[in-house]
PDB file of N, CA and C in Angstrom:
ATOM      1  N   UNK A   1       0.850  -1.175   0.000  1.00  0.00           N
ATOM      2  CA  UNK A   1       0.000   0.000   0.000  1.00  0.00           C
ATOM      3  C   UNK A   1       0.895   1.237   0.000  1.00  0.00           C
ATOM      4  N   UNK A   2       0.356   2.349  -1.003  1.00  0.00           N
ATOM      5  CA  UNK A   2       1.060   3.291  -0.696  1.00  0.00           C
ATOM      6  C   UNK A   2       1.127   4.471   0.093  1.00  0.00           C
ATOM      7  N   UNK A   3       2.289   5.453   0.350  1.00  0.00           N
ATOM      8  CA  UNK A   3       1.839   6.118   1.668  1.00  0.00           C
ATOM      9  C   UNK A   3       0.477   7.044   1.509  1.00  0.00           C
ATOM     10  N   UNK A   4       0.190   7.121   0.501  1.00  0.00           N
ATOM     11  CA  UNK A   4      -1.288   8.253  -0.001  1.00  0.00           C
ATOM     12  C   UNK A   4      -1.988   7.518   0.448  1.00  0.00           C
ATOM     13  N   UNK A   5      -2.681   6.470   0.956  1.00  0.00           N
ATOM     14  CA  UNK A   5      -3.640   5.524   1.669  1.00  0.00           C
ATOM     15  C   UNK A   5      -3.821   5.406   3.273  1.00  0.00           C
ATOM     16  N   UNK A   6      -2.459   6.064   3.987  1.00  0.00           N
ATOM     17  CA  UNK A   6      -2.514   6.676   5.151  1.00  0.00           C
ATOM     18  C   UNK A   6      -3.426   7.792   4.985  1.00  0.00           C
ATOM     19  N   UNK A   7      -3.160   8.533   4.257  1.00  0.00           N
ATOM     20  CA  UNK A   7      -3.677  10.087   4.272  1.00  0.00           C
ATOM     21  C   UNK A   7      -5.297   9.945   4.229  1.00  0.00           C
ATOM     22  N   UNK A   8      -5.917   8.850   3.646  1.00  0.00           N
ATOM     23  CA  UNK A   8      -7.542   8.501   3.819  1.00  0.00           C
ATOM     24  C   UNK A   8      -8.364   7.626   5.183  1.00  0.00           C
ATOM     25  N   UNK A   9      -6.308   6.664   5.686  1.00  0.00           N
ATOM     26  CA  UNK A   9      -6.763   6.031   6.804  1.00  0.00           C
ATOM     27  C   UNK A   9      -7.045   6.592   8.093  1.00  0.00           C
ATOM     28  N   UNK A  10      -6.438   7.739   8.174  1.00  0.00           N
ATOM     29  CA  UNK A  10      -6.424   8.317   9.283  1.00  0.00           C
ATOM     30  C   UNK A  10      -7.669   9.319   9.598  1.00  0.00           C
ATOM     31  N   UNK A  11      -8.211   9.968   8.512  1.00  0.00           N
ATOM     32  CA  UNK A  11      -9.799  10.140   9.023  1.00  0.00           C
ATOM     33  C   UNK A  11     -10.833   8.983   9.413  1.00  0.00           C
ATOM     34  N   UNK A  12     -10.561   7.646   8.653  1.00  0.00           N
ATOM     35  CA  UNK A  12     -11.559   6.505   8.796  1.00  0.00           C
ATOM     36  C   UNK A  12     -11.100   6.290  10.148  1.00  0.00           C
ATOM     37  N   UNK A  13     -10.057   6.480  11.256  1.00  0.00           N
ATOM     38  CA  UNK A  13      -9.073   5.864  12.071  1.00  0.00           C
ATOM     39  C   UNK A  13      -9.626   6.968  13.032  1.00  0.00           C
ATOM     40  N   UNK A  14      -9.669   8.676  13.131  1.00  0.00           N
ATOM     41  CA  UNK A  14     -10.638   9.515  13.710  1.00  0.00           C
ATOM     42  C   UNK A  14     -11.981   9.179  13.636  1.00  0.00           C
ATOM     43  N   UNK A  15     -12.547   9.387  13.029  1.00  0.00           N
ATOM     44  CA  UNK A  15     -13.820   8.545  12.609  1.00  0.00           C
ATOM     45  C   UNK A  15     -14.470   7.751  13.760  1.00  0.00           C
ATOM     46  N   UNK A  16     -13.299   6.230  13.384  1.00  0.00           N
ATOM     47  CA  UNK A  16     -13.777   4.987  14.456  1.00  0.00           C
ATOM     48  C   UNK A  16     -13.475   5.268  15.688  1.00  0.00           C
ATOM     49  N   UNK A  17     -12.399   6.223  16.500  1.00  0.00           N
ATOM     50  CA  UNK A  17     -12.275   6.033  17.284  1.00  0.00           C
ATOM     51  C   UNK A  17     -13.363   7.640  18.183  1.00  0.00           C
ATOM     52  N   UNK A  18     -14.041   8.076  17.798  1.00  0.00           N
ATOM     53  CA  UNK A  18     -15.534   9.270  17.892  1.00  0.00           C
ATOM     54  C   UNK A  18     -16.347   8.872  17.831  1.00  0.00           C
ATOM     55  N   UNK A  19     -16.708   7.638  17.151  1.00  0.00           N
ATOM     56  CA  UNK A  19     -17.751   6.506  17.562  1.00  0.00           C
ATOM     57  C   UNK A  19     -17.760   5.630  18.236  1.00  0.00           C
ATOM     58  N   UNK A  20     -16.226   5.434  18.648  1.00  0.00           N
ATOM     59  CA  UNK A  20     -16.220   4.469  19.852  1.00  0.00           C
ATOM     60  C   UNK A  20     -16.483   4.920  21.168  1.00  0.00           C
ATOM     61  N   UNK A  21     -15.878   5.782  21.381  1.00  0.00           N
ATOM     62  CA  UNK A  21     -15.636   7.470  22.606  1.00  0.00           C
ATOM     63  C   UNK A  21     -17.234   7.297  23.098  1.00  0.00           C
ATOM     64  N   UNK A  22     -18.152   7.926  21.858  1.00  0.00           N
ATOM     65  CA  UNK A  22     -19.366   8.527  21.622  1.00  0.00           C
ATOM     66  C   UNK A  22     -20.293   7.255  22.437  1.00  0.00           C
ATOM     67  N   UNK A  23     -20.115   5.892  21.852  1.00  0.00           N
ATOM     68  CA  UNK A  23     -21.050   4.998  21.810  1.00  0.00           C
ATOM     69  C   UNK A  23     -20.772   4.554  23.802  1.00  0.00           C
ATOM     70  N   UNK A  24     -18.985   4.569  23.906  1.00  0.00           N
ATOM     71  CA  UNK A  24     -19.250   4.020  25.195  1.00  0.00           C
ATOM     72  C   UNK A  24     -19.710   5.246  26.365  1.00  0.00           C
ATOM     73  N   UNK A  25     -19.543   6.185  26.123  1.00  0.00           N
ATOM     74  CA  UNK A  25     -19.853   7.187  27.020  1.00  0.00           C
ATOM     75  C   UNK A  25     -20.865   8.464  27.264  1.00  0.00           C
ATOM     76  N   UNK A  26     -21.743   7.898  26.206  1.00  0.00           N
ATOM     77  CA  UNK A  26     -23.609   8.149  26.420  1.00  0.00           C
ATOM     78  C   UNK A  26     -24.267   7.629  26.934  1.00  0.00           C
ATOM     79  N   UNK A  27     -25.403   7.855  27.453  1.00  0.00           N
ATOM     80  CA  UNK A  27     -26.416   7.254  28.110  1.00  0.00           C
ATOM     81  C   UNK A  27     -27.397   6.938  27.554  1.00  0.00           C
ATOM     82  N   UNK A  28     -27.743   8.302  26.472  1.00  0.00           N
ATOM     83  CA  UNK A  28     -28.878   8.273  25.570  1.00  0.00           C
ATOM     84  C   UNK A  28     -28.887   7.244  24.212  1.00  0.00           C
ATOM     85  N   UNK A  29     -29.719   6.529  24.254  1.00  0.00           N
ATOM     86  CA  UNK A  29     -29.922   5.325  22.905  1.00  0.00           C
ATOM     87  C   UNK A  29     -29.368   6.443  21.694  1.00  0.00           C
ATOM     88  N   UNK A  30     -30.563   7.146  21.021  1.00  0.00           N
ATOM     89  CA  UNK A  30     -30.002   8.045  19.950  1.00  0.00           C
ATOM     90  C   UNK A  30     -28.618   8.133  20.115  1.00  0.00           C
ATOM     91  N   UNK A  31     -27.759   8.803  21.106  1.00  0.00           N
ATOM     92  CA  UNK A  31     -26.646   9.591  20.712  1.00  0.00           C
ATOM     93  C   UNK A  31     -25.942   8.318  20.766  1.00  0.00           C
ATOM     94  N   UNK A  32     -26.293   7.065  20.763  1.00  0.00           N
ATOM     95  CA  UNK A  32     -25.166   5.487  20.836  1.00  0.00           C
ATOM     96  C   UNK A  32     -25.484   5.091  19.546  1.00  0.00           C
ATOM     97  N   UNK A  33     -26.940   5.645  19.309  1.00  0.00           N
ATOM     98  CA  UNK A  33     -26.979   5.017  17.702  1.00  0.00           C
ATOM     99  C   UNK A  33     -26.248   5.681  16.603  1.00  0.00           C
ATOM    100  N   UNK A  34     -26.548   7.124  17.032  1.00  0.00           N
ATOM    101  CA  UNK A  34     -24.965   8.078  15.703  1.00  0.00           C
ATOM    102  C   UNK A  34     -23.828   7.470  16.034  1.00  0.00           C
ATOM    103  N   UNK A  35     -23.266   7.129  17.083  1.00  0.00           N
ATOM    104  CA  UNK A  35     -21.836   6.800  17.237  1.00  0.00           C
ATOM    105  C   UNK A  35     -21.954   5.410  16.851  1.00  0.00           C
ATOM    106  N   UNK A  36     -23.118   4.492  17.177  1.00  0.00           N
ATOM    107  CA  UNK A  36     -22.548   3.317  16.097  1.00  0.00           C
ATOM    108  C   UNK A  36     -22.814   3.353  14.757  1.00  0.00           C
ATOM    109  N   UNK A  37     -23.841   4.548  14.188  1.00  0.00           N
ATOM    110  CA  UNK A  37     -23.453   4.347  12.477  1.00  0.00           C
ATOM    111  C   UNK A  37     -21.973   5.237  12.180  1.00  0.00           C
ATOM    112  N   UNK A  38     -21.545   5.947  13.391  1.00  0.00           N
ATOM    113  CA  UNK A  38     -19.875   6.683  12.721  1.00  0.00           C
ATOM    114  C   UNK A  38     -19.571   5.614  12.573  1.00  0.00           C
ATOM    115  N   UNK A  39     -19.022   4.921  13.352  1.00  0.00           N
ATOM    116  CA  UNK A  39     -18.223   3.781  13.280  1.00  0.00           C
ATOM    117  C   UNK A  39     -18.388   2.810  12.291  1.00  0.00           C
ATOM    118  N   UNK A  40     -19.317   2.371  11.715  1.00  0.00           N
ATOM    119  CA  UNK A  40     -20.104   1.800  10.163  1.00  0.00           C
ATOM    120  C   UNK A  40     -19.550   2.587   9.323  1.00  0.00           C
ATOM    121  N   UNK A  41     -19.552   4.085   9.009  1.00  0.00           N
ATOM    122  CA  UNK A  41     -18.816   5.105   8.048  1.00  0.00           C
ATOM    123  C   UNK A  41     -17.928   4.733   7.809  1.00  0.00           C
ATOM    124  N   UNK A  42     -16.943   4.514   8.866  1.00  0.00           N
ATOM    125  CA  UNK A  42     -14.997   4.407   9.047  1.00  0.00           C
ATOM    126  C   UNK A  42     -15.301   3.241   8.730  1.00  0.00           C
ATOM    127  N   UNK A  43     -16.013   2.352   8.759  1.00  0.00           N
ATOM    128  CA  UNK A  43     -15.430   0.803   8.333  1.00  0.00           C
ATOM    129  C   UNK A  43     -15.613   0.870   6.498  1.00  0.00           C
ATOM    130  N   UNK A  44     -17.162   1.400   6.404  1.00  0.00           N
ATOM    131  CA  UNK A  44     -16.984   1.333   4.865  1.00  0.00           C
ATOM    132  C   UNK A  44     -16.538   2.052   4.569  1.00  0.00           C
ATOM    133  N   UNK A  45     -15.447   3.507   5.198  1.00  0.00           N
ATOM    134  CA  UNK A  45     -14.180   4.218   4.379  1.00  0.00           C
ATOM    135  C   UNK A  45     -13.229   3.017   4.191  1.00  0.00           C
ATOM    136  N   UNK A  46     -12.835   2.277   4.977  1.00  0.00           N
ATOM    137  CA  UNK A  46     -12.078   1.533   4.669  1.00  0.00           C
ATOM    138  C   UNK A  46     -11.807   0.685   3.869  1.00  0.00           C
ATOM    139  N   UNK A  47     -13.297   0.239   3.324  1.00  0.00           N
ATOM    140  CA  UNK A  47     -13.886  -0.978   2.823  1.00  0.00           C
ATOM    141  C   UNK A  47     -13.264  -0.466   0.827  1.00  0.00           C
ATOM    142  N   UNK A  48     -13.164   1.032   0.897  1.00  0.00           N
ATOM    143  CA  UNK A  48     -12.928   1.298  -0.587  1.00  0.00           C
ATOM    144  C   UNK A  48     -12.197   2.034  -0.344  1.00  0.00           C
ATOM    145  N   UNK A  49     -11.320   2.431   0.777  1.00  0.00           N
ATOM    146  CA  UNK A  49      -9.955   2.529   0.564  1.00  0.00           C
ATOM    147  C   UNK A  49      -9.205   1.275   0.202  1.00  0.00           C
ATOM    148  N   UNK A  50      -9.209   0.189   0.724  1.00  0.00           N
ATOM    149  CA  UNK A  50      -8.310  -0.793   1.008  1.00  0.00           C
ATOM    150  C   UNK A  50      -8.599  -1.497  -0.302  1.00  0.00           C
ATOM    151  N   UNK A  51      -9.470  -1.675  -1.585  1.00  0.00           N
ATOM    152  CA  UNK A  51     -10.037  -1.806  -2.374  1.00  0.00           C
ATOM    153  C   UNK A  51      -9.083  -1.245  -3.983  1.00  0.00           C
ATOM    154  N   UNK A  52      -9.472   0.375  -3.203  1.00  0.00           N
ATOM    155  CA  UNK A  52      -8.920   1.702  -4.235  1.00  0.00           C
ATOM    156  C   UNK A  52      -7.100   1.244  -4.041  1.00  0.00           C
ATOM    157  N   UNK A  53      -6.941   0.998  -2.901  1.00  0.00           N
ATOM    158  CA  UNK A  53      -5.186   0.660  -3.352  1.00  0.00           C
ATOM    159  C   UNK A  53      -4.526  -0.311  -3.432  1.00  0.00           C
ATOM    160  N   UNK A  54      -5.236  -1.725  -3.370  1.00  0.00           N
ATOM    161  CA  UNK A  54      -4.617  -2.877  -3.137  1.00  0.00           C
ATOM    162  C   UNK A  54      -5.246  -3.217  -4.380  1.00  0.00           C
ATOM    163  N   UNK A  55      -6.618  -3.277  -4.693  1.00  0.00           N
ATOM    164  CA  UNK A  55      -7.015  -3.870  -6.035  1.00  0.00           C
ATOM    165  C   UNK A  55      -7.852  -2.762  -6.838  1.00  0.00           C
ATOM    166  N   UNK A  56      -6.948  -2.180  -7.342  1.00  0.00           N
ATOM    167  CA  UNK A  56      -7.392  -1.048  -8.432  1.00  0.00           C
ATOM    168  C   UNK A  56      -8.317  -1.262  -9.365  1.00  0.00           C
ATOM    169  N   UNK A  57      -8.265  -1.634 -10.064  1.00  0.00           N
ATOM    170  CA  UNK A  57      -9.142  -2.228 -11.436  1.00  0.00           C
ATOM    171  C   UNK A  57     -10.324  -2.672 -10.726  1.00  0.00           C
ATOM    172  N   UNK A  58     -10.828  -3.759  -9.678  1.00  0.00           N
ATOM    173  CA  UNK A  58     -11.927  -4.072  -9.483  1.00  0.00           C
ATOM    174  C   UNK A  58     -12.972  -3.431  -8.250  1.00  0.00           C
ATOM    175  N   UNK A  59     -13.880  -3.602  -8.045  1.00  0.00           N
ATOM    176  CA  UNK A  59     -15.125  -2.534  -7.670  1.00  0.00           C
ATOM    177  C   UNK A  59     -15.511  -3.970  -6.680  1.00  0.00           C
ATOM    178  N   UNK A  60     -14.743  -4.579  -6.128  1.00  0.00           N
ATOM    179  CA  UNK A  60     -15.574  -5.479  -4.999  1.00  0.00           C
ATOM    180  C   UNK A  60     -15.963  -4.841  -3.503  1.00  0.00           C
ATOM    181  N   UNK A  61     -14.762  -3.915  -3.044  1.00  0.00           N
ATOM    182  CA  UNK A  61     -14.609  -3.316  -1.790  1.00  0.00           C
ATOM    183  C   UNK A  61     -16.139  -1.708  -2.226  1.00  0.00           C
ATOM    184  N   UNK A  62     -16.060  -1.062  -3.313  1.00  0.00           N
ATOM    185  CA  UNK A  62     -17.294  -0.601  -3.394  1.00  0.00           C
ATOM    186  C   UNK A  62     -18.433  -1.105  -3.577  1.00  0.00           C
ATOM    187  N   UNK A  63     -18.541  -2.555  -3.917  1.00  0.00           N
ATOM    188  CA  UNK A  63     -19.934  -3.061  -3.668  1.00  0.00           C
ATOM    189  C   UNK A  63     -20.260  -3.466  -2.592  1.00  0.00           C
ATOM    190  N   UNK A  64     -19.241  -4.078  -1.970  1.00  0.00           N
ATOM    191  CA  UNK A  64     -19.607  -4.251  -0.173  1.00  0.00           C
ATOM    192  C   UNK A  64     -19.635  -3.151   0.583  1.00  0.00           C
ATOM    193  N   UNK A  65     -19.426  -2.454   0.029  1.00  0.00           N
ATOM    194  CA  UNK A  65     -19.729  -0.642   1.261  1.00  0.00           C
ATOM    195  C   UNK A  65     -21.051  -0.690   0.416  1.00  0.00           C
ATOM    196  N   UNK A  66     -21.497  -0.454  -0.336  1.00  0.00           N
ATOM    197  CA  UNK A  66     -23.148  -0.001  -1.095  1.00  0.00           C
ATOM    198  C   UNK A  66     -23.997  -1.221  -0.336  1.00  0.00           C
ATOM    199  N   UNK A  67     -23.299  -2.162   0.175  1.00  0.00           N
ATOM    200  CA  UNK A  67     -24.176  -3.459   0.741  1.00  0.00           C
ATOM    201  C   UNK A  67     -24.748  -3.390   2.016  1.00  0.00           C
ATOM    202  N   UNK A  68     -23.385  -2.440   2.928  1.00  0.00           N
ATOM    203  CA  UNK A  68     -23.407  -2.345   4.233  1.00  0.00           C
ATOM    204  C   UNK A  68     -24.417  -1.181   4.286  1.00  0.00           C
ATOM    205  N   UNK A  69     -23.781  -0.205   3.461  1.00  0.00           N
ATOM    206  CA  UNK A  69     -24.890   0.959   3.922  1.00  0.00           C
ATOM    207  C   UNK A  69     -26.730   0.826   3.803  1.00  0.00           C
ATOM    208  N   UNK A  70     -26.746  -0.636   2.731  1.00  0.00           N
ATOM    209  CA  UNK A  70     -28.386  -0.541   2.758  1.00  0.00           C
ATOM    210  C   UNK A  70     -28.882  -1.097   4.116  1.00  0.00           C
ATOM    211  N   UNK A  71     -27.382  -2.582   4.680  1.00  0.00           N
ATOM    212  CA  UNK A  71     -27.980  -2.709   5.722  1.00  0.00           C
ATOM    213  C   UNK A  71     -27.868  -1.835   7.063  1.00  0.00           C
ATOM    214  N   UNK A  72     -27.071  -1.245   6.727  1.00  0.00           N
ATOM    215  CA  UNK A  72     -26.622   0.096   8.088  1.00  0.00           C
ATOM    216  C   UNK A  72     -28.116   1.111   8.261  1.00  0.00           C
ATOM    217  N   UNK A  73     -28.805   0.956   6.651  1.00  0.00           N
ATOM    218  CA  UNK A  73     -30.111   1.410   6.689  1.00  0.00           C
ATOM    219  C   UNK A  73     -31.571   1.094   7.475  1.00  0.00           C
ATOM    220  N   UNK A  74     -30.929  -0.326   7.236  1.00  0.00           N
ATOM    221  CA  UNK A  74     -32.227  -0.654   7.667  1.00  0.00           C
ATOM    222  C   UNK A  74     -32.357  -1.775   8.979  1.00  0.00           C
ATOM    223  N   UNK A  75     -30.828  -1.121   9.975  1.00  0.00           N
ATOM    224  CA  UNK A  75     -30.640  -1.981  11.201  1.00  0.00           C
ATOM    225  C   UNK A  75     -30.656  -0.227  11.700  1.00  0.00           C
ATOM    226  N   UNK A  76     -30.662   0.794  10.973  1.00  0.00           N
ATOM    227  CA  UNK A  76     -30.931   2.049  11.467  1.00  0.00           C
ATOM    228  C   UNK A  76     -32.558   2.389  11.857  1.00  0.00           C
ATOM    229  N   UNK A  77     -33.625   2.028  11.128  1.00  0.00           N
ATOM    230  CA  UNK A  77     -34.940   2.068  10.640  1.00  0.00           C
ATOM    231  C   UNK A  77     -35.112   0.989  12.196  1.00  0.00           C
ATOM    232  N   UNK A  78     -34.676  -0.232  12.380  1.00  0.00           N
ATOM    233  CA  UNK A  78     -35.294  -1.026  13.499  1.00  0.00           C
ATOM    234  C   UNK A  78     -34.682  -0.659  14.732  1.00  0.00           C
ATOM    235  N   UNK A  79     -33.586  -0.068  14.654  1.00  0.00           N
ATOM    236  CA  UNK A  79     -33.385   0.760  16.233  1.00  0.00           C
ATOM    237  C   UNK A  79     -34.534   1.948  16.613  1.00  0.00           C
ATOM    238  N   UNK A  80     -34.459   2.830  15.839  1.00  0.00           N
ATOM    239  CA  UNK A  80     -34.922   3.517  16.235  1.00  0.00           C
ATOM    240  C   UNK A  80     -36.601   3.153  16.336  1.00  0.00           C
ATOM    241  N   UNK A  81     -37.125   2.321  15.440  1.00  0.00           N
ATOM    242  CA  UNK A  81     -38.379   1.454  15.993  1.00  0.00           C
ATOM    243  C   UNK A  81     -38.716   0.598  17.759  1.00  0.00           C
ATOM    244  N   UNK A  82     -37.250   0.934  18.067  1.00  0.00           N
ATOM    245  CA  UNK A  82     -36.765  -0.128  19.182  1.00  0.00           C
ATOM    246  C   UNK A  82     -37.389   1.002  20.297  1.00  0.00           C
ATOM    247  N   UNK A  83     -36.208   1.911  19.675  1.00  0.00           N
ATOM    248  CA  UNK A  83     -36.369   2.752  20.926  1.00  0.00           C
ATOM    249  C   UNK A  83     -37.806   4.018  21.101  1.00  0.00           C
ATOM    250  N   UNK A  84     -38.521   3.706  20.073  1.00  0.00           N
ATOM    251  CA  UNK A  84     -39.840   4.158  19.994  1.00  0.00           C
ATOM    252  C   UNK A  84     -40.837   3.345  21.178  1.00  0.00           C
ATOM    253  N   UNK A  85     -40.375   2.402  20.942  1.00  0.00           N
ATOM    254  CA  UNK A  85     -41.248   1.744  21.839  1.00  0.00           C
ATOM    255  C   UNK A  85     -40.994   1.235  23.177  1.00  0.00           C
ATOM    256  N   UNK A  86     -39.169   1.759  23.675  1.00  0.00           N
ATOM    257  CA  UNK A  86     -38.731   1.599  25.084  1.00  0.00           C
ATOM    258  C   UNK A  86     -39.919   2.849  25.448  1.00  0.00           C
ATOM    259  N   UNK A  87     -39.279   3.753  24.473  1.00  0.00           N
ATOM    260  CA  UNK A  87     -39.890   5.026  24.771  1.00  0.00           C
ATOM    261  C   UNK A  87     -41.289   5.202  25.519  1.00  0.00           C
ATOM    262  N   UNK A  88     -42.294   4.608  24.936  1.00  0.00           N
ATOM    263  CA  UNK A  88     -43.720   4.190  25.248  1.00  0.00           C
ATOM    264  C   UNK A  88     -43.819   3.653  25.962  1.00  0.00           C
ATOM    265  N   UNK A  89     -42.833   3.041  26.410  1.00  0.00           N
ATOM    266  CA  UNK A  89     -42.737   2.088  27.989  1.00  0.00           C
ATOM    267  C   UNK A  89     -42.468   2.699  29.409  1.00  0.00           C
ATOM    268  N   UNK A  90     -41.157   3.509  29.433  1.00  0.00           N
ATOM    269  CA  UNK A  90     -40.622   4.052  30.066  1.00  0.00           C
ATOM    270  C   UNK A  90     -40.796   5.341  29.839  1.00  0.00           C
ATOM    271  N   UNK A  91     -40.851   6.401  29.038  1.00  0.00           N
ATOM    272  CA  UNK A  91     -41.221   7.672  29.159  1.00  0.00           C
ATOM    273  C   UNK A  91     -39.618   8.299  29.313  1.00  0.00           C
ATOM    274  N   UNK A  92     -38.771   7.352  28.821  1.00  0.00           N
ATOM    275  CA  UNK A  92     -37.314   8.017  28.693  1.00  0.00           C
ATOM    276  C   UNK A  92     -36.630   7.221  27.889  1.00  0.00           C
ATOM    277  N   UNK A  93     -35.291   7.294  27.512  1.00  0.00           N
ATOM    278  CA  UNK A  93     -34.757   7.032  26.441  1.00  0.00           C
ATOM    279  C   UNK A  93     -33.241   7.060  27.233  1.00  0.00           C
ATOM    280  N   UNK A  94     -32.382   7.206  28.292  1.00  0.00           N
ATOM    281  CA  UNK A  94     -31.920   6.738  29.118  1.00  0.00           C
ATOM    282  C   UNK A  94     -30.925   5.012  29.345  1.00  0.00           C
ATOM    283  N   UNK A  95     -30.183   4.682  29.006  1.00  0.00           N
ATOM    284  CA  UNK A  95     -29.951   3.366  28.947  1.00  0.00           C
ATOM    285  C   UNK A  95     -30.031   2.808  30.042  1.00  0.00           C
ATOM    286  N   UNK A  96     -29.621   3.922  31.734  1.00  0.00           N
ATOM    287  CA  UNK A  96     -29.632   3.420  32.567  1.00  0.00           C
ATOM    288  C   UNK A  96     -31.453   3.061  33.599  1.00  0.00           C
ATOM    289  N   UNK A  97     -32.180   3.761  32.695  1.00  0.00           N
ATOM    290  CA  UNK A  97     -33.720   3.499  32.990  1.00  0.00           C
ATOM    291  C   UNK A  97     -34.638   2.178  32.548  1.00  0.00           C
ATOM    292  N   UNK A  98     -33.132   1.471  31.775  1.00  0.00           N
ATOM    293  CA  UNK A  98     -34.328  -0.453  31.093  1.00  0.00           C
ATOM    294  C   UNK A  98     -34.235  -1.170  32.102  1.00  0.00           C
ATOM    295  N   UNK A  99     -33.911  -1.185  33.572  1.00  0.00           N
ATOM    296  CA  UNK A  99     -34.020  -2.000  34.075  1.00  0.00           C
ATOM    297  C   UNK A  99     -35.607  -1.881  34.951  1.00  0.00           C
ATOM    298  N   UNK A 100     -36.311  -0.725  34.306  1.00  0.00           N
ATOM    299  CA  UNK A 100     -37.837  -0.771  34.771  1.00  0.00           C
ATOM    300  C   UNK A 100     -38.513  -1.735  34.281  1.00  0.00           C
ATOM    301  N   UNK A 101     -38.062  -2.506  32.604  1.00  0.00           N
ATOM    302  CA  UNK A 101     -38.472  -3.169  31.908  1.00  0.00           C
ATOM    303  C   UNK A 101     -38.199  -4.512  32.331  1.00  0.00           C
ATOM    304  N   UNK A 102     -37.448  -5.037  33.249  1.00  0.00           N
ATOM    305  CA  UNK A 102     -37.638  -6.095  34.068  1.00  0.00           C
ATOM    306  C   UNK A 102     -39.460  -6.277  34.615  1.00  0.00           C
ATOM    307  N   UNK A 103     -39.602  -7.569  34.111  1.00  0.00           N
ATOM    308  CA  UNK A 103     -40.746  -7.952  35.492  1.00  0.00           C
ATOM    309  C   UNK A 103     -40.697  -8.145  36.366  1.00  0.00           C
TER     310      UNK A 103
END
């Protein structure tokens, strides 16, 4: 790889590590769910960086990022369905408030 492939890794590398930060040190569902789709971003930056410089000519590493993001779509669409309906339960959105949801 050449050194111009640092220069793309290191935002995907900021990136993952602002979604990691983000995801472990919220409380709120929403603000864990942006920090786990950052972290989905930086992986499929990677997915066509590592693609764009190791195998030039072929488009496999951009079809598996176009793959992830439909499912990053639609594991996005059932969280927040999730937490619609903690919501309706509990009347907060809180991670440390599901243990009301015990019987």
């Amino acid at each position: 790889m050449e050194l111009k492939a640092i220069y793309y890794l290191i935002p995907s590398l900021i990136m993952f590590c602002c979604g990691l930060y983000g995801f472990i040190t919220r409380k709120n569902m929403i603000a864990m769910l942006i920090s786990l789709e950052l972290m989905l971003n930086a992986v499929d930056m990677n997915f066509v960086i590592f693609n764009r410089f190791l195998f030039p000519g072929q488009m496999e590493g951009m079809m598996f990022t176009l793959f992830a993001i439909a499912i990053a779509a639609a594991e996005t669409a059932l969280a927040i369905a999730i937490i619609i309906n903690v919501f309706r339960w509990v009347n907060n959105i809180d991670v440390r408030e599901l243990n009301k949801m015990k019987f």
